[in-house]
Protein backbone atom coordinates (compact mmCIF):
# COMPACT_ATOMS: atom_id res chain seq x y z
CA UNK A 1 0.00 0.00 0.00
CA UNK A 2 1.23 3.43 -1.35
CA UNK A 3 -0.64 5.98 1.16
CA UNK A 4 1.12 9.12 0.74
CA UNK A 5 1.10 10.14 4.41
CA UNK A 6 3.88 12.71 5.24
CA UNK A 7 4.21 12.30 9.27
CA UNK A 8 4.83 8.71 10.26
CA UNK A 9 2.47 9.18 12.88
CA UNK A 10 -0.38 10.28 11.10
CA UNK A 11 -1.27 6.58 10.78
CA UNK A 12 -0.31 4.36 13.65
CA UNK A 13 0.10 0.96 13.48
CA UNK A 14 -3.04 -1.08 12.52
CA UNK A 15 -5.40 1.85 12.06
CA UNK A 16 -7.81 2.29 9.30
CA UNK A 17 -6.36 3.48 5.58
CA UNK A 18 -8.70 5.14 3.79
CA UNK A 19 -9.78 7.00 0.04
CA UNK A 20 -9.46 10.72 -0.21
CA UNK A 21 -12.81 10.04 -1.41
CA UNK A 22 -14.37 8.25 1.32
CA UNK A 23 -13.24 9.55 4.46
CA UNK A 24 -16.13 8.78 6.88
CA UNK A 25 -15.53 5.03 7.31
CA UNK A 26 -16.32 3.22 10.49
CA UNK A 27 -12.87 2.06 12.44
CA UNK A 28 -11.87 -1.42 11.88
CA UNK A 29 -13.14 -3.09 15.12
CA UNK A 30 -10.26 -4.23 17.46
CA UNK A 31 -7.63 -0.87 16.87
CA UNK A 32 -6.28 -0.42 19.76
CA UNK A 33 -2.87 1.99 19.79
CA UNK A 34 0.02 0.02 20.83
CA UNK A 35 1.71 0.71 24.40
CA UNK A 36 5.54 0.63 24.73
CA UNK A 37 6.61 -2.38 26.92
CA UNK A 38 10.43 -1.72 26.86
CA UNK A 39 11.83 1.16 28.59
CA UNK A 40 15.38 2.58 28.24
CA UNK A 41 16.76 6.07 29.68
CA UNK A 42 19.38 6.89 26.58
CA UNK A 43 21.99 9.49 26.94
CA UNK A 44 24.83 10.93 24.55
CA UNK A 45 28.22 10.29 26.14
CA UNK A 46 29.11 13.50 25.33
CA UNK A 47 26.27 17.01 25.69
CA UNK A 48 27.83 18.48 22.66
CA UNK A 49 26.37 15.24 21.02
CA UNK A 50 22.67 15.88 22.07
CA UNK A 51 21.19 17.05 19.19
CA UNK A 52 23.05 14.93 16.64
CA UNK A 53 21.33 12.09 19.13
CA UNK A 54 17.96 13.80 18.97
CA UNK A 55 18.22 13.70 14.85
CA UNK A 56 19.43 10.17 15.00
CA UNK A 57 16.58 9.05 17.50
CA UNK A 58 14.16 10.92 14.68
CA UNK A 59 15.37 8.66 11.81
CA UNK A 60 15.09 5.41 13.42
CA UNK A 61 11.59 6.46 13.93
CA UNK A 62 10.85 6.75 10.44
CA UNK A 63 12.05 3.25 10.13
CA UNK A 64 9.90 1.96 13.53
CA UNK A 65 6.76 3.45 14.31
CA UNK A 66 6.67 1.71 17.38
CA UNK A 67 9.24 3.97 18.90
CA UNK A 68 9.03 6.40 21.46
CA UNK A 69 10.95 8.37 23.21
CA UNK A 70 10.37 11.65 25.51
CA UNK A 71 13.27 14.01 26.26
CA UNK A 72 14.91 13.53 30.07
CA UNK A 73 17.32 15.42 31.72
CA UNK A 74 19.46 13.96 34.48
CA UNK A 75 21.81 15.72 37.17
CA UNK A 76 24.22 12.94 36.47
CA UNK A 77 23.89 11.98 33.17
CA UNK A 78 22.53 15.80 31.38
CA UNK A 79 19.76 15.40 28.76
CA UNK A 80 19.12 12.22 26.93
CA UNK A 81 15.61 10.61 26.20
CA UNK A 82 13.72 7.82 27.82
C-alpha cells in the first residue's frame, strides 16, 4: 500500500487506511494503539552530542513506528531521552 502520508504518525500501526474520497468510514473493530513495553533512559556520552542524538533518535523512527521516546534530563547523566 502506497498511502502518501507525510508524518509517520499520522497513521499508527493497525489503524484504518482510507480514500481521499471516502473519508467517513467506520474504524476497523479491534484498533487499539500500541503501548511501549520496553523502557530505556538513553543518553549521549558527550552534551555536545545531544542534538546529533535527537536527529538520529528521529530517523530510526521513520524506520519503527513503534518507537518512542520523551526528552529527560538527568543531574548525572545531562539530557538524553527515555
Amino acid at each position: 500500500i502506497i498511502a502518501g502520508i507525510k508524518d509517520i504518525h499520522g497513521a499508527p500501526v493497525g489503524d484504518t487506511l482510507t480514500l481521499s474520497t471516502t473519508p467517513d468510514v467506520d474504524v476497523l473493530p479491534g484498533f487499539k494503539r500500541i503501548q511501549p513495553q520496553v523502557y530505556a533512559g538513553l543518553f549521549p556520552v558527550s552534551s555536545d552530542d545531544f542534538e546529533d542524538f535527537r536527529e538520529a533518535l528521529q530517523k530510526l523512527t521513520l524506520n519503527d513506528s513503534s518507537l518512542q521516546y520523551l526528552p529527560e534530563s538527568s543531574d548525572a547523566l545531562g539530557f538524553g531521552f527515555r
